[in-house]
N, C-alpha and C. Protein backbone atom coordinates (compact mmCIF):
# COMPACT_ATOMS: atom_id res chain seq x y z
N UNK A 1 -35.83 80.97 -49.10
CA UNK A 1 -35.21 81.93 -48.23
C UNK A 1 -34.46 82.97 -49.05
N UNK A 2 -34.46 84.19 -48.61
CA UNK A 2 -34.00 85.33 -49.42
C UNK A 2 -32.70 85.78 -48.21
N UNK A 3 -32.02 86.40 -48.74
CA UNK A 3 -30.87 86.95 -48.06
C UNK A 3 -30.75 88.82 -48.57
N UNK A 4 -29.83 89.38 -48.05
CA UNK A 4 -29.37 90.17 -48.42
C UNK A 4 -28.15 90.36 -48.13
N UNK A 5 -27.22 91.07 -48.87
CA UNK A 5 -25.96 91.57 -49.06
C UNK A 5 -25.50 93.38 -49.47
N UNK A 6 -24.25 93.69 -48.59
CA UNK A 6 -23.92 94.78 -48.98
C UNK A 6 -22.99 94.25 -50.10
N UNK A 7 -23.04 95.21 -50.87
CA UNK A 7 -21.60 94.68 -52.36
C UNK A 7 -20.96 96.09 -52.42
N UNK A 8 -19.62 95.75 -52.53
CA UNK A 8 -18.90 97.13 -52.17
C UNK A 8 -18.40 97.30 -54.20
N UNK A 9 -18.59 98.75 -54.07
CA UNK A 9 -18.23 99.22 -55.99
C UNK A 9 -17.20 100.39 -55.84
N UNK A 10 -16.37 100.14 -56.98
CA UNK A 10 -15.41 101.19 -57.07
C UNK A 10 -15.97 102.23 -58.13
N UNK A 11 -16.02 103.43 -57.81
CA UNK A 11 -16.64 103.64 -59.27
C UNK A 11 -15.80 104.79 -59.31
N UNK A 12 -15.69 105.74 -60.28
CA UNK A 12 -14.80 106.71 -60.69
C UNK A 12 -15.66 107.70 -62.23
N UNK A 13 -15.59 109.41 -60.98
CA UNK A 13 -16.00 109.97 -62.22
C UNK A 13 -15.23 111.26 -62.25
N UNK A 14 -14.98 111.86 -63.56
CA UNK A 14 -14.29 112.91 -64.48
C UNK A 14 -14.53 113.90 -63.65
N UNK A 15 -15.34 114.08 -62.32
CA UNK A 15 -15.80 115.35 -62.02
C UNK A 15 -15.32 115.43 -60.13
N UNK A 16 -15.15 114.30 -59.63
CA UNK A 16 -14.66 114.46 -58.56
C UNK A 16 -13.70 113.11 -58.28
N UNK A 17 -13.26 111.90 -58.85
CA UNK A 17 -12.40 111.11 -58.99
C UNK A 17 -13.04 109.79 -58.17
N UNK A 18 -12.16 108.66 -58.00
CA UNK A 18 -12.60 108.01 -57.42
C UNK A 18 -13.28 107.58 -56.06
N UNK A 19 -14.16 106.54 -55.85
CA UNK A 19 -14.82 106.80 -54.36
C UNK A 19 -15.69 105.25 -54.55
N UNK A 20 -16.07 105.01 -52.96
CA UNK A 20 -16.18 103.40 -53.39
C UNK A 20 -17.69 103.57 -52.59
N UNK A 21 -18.95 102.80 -53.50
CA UNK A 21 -19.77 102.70 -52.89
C UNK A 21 -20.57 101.37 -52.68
N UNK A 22 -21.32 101.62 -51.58
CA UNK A 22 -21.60 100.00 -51.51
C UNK A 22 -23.66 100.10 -51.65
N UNK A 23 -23.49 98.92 -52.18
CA UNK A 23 -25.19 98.87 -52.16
C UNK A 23 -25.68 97.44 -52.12
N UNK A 24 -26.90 96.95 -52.84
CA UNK A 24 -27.38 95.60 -51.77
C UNK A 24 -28.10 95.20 -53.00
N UNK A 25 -27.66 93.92 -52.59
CA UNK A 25 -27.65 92.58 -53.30
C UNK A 25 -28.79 91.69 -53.05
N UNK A 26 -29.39 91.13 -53.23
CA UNK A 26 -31.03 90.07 -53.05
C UNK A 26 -30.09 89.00 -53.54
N UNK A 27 -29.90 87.93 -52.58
CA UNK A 27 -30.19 86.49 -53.26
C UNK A 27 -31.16 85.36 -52.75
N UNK A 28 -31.05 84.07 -53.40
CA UNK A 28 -32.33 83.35 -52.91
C UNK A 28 -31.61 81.82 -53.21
N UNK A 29 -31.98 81.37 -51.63
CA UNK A 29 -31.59 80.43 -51.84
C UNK A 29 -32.10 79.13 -52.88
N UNK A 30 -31.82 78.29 -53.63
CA UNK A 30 -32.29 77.46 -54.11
C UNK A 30 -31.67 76.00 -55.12
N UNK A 31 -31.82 75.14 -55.09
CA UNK A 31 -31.22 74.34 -55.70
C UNK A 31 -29.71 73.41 -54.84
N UNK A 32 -29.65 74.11 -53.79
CA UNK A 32 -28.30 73.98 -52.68
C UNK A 32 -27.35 74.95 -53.10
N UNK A 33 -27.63 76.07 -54.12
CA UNK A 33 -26.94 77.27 -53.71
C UNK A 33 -27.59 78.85 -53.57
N UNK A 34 -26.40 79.46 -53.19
CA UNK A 34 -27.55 80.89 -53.47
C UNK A 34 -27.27 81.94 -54.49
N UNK A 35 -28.29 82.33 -55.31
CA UNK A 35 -28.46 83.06 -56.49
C UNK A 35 -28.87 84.27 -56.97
N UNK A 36 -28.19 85.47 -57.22
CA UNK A 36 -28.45 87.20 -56.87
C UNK A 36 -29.91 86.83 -58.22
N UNK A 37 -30.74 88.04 -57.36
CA UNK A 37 -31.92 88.07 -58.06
C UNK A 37 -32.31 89.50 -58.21
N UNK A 38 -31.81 90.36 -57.50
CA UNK A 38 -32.41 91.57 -57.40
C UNK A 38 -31.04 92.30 -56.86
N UNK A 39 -30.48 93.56 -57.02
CA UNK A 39 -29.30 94.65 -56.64
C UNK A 39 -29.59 95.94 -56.46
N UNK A 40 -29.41 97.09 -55.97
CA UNK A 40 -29.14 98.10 -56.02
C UNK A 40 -28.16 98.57 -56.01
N UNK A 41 -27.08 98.66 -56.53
CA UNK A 41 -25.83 99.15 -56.62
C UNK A 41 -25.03 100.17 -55.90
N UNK A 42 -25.82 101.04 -56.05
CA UNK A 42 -24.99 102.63 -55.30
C UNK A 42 -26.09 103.04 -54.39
N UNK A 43 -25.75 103.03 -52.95
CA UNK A 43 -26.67 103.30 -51.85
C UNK A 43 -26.11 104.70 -51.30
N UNK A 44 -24.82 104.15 -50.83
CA UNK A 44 -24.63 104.87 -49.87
C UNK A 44 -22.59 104.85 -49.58
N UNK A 45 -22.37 106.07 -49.47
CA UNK A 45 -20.41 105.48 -49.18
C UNK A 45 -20.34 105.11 -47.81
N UNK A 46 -21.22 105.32 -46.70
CA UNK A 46 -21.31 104.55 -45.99
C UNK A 46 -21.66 103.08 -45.33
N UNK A 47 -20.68 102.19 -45.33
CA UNK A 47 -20.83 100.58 -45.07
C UNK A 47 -21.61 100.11 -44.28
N UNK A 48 -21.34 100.97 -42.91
CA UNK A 48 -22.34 100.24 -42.25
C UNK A 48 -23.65 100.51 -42.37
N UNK A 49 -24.02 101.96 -42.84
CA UNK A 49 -25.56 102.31 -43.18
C UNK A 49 -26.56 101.09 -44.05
N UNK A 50 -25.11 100.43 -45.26
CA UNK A 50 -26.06 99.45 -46.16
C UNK A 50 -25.93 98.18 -45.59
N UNK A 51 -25.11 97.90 -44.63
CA UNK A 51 -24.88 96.40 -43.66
C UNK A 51 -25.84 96.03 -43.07
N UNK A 52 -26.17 97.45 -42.16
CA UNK A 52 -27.41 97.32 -41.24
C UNK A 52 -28.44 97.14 -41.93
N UNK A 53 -28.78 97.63 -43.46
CA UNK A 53 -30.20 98.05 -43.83
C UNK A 53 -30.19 96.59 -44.74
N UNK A 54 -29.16 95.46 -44.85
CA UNK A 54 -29.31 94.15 -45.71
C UNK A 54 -29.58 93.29 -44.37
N UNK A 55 -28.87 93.47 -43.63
CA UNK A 55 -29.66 92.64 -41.94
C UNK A 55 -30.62 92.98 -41.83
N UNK A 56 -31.77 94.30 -41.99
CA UNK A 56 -32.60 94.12 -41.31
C UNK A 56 -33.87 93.68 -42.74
N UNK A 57 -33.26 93.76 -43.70
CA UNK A 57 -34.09 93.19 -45.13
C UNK A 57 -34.22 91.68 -44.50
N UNK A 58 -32.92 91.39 -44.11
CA UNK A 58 -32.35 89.80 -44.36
C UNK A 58 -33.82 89.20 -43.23
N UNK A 59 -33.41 89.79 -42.22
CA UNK A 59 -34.46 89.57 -40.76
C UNK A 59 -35.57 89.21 -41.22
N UNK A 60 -35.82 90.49 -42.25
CA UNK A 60 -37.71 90.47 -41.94
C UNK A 60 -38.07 89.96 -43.39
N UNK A 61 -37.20 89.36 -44.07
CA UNK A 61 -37.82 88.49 -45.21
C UNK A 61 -38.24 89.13 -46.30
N UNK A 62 -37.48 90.41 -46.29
CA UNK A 62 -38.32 91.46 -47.61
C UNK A 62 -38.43 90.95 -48.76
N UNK A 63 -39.37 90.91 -49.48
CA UNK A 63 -39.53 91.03 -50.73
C UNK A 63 -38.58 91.66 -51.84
N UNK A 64 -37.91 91.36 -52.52
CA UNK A 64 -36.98 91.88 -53.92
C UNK A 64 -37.95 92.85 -54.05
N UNK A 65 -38.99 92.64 -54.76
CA UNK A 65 -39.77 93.10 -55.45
C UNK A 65 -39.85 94.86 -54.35
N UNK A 66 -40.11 94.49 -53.43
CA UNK A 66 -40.15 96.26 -52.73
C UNK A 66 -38.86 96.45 -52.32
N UNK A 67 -37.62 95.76 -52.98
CA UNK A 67 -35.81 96.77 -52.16
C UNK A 67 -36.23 97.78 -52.31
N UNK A 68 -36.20 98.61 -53.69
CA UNK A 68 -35.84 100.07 -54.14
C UNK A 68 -36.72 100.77 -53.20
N UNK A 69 -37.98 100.47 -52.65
CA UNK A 69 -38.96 101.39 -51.68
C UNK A 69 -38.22 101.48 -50.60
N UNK A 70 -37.98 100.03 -49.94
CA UNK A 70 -36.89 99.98 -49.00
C UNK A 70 -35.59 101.30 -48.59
N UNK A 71 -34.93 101.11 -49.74
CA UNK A 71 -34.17 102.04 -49.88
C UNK A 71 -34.54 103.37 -49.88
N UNK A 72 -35.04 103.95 -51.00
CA UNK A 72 -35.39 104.96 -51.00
C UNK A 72 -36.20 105.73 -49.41
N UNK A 73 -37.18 104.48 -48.22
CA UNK A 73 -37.40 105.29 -47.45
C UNK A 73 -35.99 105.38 -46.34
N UNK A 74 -35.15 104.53 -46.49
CA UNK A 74 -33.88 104.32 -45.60
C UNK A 74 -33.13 105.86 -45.49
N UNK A 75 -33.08 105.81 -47.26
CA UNK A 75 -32.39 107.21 -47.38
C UNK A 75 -32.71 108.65 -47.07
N UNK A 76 -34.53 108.62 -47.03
CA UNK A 76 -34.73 110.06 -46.58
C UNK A 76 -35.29 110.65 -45.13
């Protein structure tokens, strides 16, 4: 079983200052715990945009291997 997760990041740059973004996490269950296998880091500064889009990964059993497609069609 695969899961997904939003992971919230602080990040901070020289050109417009700090700002917190969240992006999504792959883990898999195994062994009796669960273990990140796959991330995308910086999605989106909106939470619930990457909440909804790790529920509906989580739902339909996505593949690690296709997040970044995932994403990338989420975003455009």
């Amino acid at each position: 079983m695969i899961r997904y997760r939003s992971i919230q990041k602080r990040v901070l740059l020289e050109e417009t200052g700090p700002y917190t973004a969240y992006g999504l996490l792959a883990e898999e269950y195994a062994d009796d715990s669960w273990r990140a296998i796959a991330v995308v880091p910086d999605i989106s500064c909106d939470k619930a945009f990457v909440a909804q889009l790790a529920e509906k990964c989580t739902r339909g059993q996505l593949s690690p291997i296709q997040m970044l497609d995932v994403v990338t069609d989420a975003l455009s």
